[in-house]
C-alpha atoms as a PDB file:
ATOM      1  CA  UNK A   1       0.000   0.000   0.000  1.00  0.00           C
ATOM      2  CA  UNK A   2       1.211   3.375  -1.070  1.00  0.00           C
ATOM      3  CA  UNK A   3       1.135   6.301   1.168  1.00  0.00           C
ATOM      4  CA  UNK A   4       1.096  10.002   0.743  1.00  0.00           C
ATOM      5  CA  UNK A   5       1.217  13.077   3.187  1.00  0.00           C
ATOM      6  CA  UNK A   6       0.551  16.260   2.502  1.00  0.00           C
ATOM      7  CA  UNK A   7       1.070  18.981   4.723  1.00  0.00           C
ATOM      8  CA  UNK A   8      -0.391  22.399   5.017  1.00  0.00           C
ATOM      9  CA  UNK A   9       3.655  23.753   5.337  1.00  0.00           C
ATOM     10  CA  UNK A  10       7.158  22.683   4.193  1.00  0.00           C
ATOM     11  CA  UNK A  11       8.217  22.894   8.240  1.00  0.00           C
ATOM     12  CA  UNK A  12       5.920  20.283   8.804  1.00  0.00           C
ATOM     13  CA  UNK A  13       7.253  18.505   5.494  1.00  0.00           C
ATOM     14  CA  UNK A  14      10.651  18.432   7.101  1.00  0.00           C
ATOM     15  CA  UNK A  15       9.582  16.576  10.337  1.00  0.00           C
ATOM     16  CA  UNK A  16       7.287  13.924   8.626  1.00  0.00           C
ATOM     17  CA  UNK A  17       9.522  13.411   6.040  1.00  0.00           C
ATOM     18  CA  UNK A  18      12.247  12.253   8.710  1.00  0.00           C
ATOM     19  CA  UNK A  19       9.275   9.870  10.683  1.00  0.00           C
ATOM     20  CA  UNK A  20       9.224   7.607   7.640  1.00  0.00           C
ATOM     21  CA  UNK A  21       5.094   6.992   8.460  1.00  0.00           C
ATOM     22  CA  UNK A  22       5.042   7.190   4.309  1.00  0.00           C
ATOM     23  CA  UNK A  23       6.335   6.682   1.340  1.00  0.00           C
ATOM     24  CA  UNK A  24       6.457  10.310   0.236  1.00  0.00           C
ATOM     25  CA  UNK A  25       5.734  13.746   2.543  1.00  0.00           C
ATOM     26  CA  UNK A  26       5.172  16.876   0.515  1.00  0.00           C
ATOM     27  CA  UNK A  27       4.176  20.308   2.103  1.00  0.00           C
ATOM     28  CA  UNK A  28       2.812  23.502   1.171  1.00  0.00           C
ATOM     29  CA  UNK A  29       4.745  26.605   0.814  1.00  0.00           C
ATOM     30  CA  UNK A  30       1.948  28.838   0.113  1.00  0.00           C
ATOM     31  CA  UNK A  31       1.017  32.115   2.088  1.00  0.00           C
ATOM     32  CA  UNK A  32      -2.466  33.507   2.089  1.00  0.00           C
ATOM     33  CA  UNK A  33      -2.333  36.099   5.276  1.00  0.00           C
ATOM     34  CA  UNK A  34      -0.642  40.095   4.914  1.00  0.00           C
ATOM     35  CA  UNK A  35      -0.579  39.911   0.803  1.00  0.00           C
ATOM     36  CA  UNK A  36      -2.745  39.894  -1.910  1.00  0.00           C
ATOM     37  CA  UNK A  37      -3.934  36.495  -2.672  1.00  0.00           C
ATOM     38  CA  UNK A  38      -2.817  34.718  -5.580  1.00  0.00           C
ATOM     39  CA  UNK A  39      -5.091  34.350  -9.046  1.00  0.00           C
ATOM     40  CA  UNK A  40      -6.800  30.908  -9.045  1.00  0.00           C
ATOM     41  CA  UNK A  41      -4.918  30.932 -12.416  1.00  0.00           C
ATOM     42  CA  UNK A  42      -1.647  31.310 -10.672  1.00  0.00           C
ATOM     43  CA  UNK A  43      -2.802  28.400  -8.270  1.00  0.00           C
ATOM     44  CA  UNK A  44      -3.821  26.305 -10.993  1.00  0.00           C
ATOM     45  CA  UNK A  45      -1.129  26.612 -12.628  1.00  0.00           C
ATOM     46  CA  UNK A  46       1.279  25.906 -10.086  1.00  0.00           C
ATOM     47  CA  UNK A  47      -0.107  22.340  -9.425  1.00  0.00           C
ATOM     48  CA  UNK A  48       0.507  21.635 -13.206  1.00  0.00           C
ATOM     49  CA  UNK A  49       2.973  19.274 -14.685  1.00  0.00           C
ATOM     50  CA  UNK A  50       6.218  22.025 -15.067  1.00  0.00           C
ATOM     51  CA  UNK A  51       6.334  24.165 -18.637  1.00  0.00           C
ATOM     52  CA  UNK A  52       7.947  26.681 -19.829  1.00  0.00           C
ATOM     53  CA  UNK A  53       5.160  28.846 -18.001  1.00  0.00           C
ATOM     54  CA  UNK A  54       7.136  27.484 -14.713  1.00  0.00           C
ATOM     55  CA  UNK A  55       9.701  30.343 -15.493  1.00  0.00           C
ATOM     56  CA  UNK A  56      10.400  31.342 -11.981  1.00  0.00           C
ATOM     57  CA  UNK A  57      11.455  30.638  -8.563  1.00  0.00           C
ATOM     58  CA  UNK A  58       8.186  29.247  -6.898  1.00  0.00           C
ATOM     59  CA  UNK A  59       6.026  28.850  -9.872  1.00  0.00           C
ATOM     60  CA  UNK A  60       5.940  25.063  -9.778  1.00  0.00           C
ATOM     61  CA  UNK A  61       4.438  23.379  -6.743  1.00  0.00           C
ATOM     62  CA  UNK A  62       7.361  21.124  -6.382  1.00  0.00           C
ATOM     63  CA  UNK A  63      10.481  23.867  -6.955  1.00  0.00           C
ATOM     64  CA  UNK A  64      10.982  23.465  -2.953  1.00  0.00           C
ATOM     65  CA  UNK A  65      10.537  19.793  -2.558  1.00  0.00           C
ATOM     66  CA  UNK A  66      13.995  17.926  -1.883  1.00  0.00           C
ATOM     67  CA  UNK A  67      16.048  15.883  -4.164  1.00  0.00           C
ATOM     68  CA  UNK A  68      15.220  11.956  -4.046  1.00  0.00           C
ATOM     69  CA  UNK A  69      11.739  13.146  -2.040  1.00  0.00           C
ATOM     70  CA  UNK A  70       9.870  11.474  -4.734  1.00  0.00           C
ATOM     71  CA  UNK A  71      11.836   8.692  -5.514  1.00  0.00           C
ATOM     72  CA  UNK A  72       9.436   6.225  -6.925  1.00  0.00           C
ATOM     73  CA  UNK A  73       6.797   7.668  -7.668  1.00  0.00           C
ATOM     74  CA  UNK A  74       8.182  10.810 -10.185  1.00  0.00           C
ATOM     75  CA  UNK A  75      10.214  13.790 -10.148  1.00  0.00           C
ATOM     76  CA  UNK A  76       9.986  17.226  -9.298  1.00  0.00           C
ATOM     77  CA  UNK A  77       8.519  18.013 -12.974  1.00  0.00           C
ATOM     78  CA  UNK A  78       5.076  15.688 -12.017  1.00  0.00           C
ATOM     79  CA  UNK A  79       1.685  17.781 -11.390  1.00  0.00           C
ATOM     80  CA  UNK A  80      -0.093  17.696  -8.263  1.00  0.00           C
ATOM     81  CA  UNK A  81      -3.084  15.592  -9.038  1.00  0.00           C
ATOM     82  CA  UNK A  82      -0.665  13.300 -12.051  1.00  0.00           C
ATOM     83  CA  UNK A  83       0.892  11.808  -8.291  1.00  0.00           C
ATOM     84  CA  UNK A  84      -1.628  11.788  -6.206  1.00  0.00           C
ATOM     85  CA  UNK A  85      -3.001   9.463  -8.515  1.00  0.00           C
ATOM     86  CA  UNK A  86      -0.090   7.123  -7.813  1.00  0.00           C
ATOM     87  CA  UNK A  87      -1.137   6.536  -4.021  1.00  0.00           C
ATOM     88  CA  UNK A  88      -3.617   4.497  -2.338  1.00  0.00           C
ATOM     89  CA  UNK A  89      -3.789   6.775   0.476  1.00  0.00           C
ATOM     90  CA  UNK A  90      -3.534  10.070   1.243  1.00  0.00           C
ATOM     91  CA  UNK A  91      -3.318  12.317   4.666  1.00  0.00           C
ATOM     92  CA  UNK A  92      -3.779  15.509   4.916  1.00  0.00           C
ATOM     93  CA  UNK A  93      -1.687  16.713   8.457  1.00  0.00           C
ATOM     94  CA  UNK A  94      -3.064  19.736   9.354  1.00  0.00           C
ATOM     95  CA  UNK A  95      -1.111  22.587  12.074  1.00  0.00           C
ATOM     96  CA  UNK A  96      -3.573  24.576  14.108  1.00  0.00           C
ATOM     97  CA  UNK A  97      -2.149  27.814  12.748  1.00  0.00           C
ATOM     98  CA  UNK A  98      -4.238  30.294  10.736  1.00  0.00           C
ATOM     99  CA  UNK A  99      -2.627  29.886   7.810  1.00  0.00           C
ATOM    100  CA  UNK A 100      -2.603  25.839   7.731  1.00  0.00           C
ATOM    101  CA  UNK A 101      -6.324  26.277   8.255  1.00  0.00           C
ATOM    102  CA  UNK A 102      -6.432  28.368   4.567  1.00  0.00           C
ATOM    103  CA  UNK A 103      -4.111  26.212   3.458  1.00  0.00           C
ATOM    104  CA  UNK A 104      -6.560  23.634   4.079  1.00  0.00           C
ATOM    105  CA  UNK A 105      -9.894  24.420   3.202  1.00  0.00           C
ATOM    106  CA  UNK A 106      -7.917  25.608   0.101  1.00  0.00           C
ATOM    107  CA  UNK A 107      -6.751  21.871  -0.451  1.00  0.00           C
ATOM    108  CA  UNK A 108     -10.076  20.455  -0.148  1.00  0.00           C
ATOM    109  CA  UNK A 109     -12.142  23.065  -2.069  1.00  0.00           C
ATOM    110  CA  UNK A 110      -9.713  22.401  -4.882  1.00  0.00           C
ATOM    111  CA  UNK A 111      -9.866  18.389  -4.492  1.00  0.00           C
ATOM    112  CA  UNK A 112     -13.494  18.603  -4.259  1.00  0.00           C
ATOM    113  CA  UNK A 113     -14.203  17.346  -7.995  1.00  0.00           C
ATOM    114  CA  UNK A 114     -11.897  15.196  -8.453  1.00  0.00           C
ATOM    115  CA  UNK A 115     -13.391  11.881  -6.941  1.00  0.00           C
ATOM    116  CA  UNK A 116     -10.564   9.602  -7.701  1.00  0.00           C
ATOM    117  CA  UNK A 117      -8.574  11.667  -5.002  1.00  0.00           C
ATOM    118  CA  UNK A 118     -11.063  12.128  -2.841  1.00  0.00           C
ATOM    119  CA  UNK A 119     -12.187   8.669  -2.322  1.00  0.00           C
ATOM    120  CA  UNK A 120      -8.870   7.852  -0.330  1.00  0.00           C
ATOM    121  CA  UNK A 121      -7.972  11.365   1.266  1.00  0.00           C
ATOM    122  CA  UNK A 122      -7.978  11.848   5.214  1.00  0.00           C
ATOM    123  CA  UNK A 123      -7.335  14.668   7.502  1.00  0.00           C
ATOM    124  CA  UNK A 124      -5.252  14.553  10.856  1.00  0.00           C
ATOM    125  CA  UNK A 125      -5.636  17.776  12.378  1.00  0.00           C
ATOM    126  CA  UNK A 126      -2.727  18.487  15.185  1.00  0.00           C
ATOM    127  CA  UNK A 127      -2.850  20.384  18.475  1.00  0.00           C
ATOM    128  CA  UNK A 128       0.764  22.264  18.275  1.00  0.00           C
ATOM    129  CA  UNK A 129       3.090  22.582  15.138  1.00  0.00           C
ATOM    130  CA  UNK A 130       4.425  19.714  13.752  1.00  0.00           C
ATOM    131  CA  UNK A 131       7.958  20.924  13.197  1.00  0.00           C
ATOM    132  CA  UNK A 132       8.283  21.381  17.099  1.00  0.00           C
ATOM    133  CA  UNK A 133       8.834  17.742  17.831  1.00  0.00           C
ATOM    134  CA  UNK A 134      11.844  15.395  17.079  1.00  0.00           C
ATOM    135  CA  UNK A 135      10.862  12.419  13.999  1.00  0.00           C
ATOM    136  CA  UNK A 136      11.093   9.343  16.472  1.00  0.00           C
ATOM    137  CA  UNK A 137       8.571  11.216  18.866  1.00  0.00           C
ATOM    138  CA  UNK A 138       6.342  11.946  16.051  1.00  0.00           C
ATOM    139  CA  UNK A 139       6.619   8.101  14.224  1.00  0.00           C
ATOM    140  CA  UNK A 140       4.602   7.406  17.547  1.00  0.00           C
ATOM    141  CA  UNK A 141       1.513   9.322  17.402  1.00  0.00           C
ATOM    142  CA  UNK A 142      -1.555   7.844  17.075  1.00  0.00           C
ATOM    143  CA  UNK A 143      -3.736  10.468  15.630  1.00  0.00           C
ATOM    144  CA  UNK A 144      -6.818   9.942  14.122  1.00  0.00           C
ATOM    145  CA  UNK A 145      -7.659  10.042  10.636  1.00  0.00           C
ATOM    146  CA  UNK A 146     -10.778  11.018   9.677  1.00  0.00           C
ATOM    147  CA  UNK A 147     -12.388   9.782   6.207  1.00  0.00           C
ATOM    148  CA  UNK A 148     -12.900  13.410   4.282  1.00  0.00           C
ATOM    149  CA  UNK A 149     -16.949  13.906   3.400  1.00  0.00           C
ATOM    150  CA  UNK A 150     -18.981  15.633   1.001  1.00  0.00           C
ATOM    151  CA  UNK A 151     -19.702  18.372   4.673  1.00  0.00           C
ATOM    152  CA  UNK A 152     -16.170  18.629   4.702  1.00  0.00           C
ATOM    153  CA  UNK A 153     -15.935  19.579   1.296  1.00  0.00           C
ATOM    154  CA  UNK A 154     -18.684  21.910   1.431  1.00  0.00           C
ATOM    155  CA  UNK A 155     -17.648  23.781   4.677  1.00  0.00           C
ATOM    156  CA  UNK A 156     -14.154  24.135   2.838  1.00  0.00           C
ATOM    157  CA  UNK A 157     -15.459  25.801  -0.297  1.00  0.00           C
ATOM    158  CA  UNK A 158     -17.454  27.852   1.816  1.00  0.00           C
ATOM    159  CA  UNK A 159     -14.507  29.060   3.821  1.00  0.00           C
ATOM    160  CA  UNK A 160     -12.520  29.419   0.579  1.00  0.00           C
ATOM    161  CA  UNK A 161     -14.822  31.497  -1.020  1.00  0.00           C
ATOM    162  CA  UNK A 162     -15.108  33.665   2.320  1.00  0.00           C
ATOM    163  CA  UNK A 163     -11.741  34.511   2.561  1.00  0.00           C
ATOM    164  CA  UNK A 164     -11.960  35.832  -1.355  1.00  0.00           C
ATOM    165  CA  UNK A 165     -14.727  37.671  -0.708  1.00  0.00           C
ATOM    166  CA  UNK A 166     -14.556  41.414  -1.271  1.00  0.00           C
ATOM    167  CA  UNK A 167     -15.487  42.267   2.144  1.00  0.00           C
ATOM    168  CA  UNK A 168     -14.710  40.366   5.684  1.00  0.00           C
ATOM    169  CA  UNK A 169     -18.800  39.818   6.459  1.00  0.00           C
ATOM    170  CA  UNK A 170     -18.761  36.547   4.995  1.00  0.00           C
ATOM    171  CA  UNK A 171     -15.976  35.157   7.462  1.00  0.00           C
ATOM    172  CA  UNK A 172     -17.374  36.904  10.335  1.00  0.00           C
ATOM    173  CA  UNK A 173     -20.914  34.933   9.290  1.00  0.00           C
ATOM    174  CA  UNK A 174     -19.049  32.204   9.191  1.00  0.00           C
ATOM    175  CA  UNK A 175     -18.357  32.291  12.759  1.00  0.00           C
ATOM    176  CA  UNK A 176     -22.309  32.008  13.049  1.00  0.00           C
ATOM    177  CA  UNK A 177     -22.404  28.218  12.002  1.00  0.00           C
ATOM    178  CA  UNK A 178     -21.772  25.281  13.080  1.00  0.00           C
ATOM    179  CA  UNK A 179     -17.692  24.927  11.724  1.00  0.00           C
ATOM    180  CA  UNK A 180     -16.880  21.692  14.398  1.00  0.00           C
ATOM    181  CA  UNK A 181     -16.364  19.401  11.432  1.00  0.00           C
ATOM    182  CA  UNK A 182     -13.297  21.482  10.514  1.00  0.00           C
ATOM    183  CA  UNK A 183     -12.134  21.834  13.950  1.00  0.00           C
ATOM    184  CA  UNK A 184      -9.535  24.178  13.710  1.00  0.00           C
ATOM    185  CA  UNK A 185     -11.118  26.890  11.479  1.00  0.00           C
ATOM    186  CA  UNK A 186     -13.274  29.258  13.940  1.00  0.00           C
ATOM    187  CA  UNK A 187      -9.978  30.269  16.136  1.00  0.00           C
ATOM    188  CA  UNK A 188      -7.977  30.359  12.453  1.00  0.00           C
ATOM    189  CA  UNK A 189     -10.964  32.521  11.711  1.00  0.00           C
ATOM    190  CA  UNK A 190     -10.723  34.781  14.825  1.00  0.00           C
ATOM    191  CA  UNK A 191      -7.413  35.716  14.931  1.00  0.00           C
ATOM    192  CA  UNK A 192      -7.652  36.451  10.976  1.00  0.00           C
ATOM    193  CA  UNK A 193     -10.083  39.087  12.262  1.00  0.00           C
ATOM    194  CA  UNK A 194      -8.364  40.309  14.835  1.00  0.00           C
ATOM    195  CA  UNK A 195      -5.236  41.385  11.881  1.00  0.00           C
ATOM    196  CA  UNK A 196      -8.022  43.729  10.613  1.00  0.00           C
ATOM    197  CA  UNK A 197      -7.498  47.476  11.566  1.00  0.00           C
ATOM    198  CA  UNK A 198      -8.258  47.855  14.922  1.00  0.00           C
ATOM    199  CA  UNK A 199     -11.799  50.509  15.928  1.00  0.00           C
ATOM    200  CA  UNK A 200      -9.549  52.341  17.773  1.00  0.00           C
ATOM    201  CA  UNK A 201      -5.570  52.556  16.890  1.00  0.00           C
ATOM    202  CA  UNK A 202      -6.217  51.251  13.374  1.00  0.00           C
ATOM    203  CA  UNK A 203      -3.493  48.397  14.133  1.00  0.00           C
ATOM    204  CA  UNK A 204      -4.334  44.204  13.700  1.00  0.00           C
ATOM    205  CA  UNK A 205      -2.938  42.304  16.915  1.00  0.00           C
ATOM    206  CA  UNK A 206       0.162  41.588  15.829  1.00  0.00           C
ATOM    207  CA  UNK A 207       0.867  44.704  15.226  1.00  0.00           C
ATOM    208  CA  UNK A 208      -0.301  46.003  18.388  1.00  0.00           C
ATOM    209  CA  UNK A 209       2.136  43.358  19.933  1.00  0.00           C
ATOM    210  CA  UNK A 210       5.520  44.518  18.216  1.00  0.00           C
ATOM    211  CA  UNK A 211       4.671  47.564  19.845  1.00  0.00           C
ATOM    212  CA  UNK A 212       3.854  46.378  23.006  1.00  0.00           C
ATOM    213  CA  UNK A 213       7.362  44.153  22.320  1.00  0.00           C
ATOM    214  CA  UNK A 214       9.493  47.150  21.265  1.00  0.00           C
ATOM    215  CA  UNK A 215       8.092  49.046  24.351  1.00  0.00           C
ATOM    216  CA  UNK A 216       9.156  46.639  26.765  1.00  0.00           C
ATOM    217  CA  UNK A 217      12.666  47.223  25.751  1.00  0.00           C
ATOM    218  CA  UNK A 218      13.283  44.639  23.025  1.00  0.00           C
ATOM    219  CA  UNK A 219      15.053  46.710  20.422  1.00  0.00           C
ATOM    220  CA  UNK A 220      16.872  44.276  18.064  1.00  0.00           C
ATOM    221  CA  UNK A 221      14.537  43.196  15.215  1.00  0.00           C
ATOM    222  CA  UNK A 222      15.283  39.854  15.024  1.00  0.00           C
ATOM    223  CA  UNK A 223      14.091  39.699  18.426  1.00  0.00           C
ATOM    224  CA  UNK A 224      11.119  41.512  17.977  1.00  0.00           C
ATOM    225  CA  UNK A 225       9.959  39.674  14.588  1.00  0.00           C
ATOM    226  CA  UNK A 226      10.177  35.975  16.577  1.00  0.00           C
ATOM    227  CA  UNK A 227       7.978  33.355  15.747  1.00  0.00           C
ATOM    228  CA  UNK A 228       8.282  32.069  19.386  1.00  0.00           C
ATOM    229  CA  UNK A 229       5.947  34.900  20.685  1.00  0.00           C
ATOM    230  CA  UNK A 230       4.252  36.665  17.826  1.00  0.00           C
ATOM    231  CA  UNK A 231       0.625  35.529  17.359  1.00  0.00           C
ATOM    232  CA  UNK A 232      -0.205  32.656  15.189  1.00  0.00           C
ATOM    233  CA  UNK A 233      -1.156  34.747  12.012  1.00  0.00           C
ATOM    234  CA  UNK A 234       1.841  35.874  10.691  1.00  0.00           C
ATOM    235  CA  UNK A 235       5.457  34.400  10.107  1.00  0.00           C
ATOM    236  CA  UNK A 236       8.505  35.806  10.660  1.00  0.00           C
ATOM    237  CA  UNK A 237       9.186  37.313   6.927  1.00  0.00           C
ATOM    238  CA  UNK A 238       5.357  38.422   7.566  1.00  0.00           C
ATOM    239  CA  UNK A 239       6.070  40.023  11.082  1.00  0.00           C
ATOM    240  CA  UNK A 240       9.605  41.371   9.363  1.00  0.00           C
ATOM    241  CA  UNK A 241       7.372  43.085   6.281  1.00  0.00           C
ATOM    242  CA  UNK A 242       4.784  44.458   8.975  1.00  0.00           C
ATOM    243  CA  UNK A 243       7.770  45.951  11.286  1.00  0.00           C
ATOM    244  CA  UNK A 244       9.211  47.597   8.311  1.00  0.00           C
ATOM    245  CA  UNK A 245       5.757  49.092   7.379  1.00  0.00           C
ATOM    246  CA  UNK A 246       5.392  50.389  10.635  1.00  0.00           C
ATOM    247  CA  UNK A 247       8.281  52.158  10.237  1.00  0.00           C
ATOM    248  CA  UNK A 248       8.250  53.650   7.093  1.00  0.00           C
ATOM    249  CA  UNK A 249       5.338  55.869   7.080  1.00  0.00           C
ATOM    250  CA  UNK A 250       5.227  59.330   7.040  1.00  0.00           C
ATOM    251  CA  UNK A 251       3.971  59.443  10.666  1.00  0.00           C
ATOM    252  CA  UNK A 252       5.968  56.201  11.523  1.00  0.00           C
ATOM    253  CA  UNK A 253       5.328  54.359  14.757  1.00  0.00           C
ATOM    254  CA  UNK A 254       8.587  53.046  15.098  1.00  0.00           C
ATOM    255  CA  UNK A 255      11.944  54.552  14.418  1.00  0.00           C
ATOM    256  CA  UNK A 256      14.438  51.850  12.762  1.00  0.00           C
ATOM    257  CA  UNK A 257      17.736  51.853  13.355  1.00  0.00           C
ATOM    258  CA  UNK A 258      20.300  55.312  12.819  1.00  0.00           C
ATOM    259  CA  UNK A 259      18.227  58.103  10.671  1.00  0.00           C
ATOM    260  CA  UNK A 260      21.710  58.758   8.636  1.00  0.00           C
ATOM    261  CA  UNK A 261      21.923  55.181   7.085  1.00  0.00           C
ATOM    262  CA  UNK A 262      20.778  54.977   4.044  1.00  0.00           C
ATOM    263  CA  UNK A 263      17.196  52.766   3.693  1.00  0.00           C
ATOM    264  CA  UNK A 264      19.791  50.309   1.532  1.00  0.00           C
ATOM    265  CA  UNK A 265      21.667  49.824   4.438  1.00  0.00           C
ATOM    266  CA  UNK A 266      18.926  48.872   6.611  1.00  0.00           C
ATOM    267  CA  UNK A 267      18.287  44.799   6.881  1.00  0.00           C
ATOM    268  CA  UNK A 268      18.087  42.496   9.699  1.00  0.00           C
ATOM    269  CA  UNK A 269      21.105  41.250  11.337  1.00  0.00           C
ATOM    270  CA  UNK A 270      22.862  44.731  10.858  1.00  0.00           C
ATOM    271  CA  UNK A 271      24.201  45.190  14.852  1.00  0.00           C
ATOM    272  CA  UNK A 272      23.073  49.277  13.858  1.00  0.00           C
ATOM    273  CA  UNK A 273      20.226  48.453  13.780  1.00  0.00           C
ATOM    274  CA  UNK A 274      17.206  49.087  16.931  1.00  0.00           C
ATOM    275  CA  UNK A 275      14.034  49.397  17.028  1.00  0.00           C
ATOM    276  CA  UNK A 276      12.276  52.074  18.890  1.00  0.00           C
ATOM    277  CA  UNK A 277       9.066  53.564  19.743  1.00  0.00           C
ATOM    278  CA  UNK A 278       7.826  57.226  18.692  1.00  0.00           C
ATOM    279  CA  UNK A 279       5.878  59.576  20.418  1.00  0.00           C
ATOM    280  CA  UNK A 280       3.014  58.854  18.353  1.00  0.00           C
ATOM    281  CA  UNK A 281       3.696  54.629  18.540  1.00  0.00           C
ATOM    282  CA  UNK A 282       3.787  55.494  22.284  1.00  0.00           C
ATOM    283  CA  UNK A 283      -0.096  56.957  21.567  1.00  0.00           C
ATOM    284  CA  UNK A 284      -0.793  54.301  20.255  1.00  0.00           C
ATOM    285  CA  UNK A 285      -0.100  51.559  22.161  1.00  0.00           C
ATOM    286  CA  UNK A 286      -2.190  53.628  25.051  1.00  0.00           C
ATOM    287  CA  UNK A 287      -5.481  53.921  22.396  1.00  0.00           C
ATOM    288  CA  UNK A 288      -5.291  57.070  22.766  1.00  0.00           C
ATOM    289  CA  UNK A 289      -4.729  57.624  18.754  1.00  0.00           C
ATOM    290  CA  UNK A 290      -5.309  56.559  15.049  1.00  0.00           C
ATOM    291  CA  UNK A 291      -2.986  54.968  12.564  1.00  0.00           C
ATOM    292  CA  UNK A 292      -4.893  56.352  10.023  1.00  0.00           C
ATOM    293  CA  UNK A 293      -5.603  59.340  10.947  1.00  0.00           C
ATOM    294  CA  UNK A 294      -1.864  60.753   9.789  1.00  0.00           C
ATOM    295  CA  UNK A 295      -1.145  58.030   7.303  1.00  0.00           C
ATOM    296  CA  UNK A 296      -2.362  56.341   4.238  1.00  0.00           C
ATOM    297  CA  UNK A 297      -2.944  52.455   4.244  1.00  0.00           C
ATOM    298  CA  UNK A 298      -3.018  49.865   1.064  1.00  0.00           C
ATOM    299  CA  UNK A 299      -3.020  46.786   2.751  1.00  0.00           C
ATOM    300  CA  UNK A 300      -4.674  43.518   1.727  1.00  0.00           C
ATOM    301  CA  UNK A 301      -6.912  41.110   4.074  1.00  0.00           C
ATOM    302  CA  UNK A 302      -7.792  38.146   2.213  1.00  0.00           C
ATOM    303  CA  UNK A 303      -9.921  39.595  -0.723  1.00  0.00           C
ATOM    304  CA  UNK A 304     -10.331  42.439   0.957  1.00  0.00           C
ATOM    305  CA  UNK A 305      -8.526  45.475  -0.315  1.00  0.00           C
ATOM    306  CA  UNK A 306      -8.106  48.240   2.229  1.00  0.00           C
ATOM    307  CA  UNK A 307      -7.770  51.690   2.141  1.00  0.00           C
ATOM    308  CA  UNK A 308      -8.526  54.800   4.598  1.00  0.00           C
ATOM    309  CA  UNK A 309     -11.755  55.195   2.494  1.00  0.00           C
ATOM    310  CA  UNK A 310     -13.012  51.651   2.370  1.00  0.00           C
ATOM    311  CA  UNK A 311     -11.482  50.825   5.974  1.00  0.00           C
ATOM    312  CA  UNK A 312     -13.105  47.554   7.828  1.00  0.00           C
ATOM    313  CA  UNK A 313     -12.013  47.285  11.121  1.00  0.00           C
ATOM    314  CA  UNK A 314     -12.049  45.030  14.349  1.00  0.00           C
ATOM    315  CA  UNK A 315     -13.463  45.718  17.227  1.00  0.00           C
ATOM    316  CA  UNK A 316     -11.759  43.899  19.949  1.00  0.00           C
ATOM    317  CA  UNK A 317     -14.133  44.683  23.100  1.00  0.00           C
ATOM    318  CA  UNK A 318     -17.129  43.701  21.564  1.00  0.00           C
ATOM    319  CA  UNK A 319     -15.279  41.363  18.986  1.00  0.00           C
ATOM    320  CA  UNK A 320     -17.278  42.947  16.006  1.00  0.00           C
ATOM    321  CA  UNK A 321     -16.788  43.694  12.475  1.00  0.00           C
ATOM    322  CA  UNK A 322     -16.889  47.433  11.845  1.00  0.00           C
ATOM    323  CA  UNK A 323     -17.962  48.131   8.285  1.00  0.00           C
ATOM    324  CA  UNK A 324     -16.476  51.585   6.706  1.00  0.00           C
END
């Protein structure tokens, strides 16, 4: 019996990989939180068997995957559903983190017609990241595997289609049903949310928290961009992209590093380099004042495009959606 795993991120892929509990481990790469999302053509064409339209860096599904990972069963050329075809099993291992959740209901909304996959696919949802535990400790987990169904299917292309939507009501309707069958998806949906503009400071959580960070005396930004305490919405080149944002606006919230280098000069790792809070990051971290007030935003939020005059926000004591 043939065995695939496919995980909702390469970390994950690394760890599995090394457990030997199948014959090939592949994970996903993708990133649907703090950017635009991609085309479904791009996504389409990204699980297809590699072309000449595979002309870059990431393109292919498979341009991450290791050497020899596929031994078997093809090479790093084959299309996504061309090998799944191949196995008599499939797992889908699914982290608790917001982004593994759209990973998933991504996965499953785009399986969803194709009923020689679907008739053999599983999920395993975890309670903590699969990348934090050694191989041998994870080659003896007995997790359950649960049979996909047409309801998960359905729940998944509901989410899916949420997350595109050109507004966040749909997700925050979402959180209105019944979303047990997918049992990881109403937090994933709740902290998504919460990385909306807040009512007040106009800042998502995460956000909020580098400040909070930076203000408790943490000034070196690989410190402050850590994926050991920032919330489980962003990664570190996310957190990195959101600290640099914070700093570069005309009324910035932080200050980074010496004013006289030169913005070429200014990376992580440089020992210049510290992060500090301004007067008006200091006003915001009490509530007492508004991003957007003194600065323009273009930021993306699923399908969700956001500017200062079509501004949804998050309001965190009643946990509502604010509308603009």
């Amino acid at each position: 019996m043939s065995h695939l795993i496919l995980t909702t991120n390469d970390r994950a892929e690394d760890a599995l990989r090394q457990s030997r509990l199948a014959n090939v481990v592949l994970g996903f790469s993708s990133r649907f939180v703090w950017r635009k999302l991609p085309s479904q053509e791009q996504l389409s064409m990204g699980l297809k068997r590699r072309s000449d339209r595979h002309c870059n860096p990431g393109d292919h599904w498979l341009d991450h995957a290791r050497c020899g990972s596929l031994d078997g069963f093809g090479t790093r050329d084959i299309g996504f559903f061309e090998l799944c075809a191949k196995f008599d099993s499939i797992e889908i291992w699914v982290d608790p983190k917001a982004n593994d959740q759209l990973v998933l209901v991504w996965l499953l909304d785009l399986l969803r017609p194709y009923k020689e996959v679907t008739t053999k696919l599983s999920l395993v949802h975890t309670d903590d990241q699969v990348a934090n535990y050694a191989p041998e400790s994870i080659a003896k987990w007995k997790l359950p595997a649960f049979k996909v169904t047409d309801n998960h299917f359905a729940m998944a292309s509901r989410a899916w289609q949420a997350y595109q939507a050109e507004t966040p009501q749909s997700c925050f309707d979402l959180l209105m049903t019944d979303l047990t069958i997918l049992p990881g998806l109403r937090p994933a949906l709740i902290a998504l949310l919460e990385e909306l503009p807040d009512s007040v400071t106009g800042l998502g959580a995460t956000e909020m928290d580098i400040l909070d960070f930076v203000n408790d005396g943490h000034t070196n930004p690989r410190h402050v961009t850590e994926a050991r305490w920032i919330r489980d919405v962003l990664d570190e080149n996310d957190a990195g992209d959101a600290l640099l944002e914070l700093g570069a606006h005309p009324a910035p919230v932080v200050l980074l590093g010496d004013s006289a280098f030169d913005n070429e000069d200014r990376y992580f790792g440089r020992s210049e380099w510290k992060v500090t809070l301004t007067e008006f990051g200091r006003s915001i971290l009490a509530r007492e004042d508004d991003m957007w007030r003194h600065n323009r935003i273009y930021r993306w939020w699923g399908g969700t495009e956001l500017s200062n005059e079509r501004l949804w926000r998050w309001d965190r004591e009643s946990r509502s959606l604010v509308a603009p």
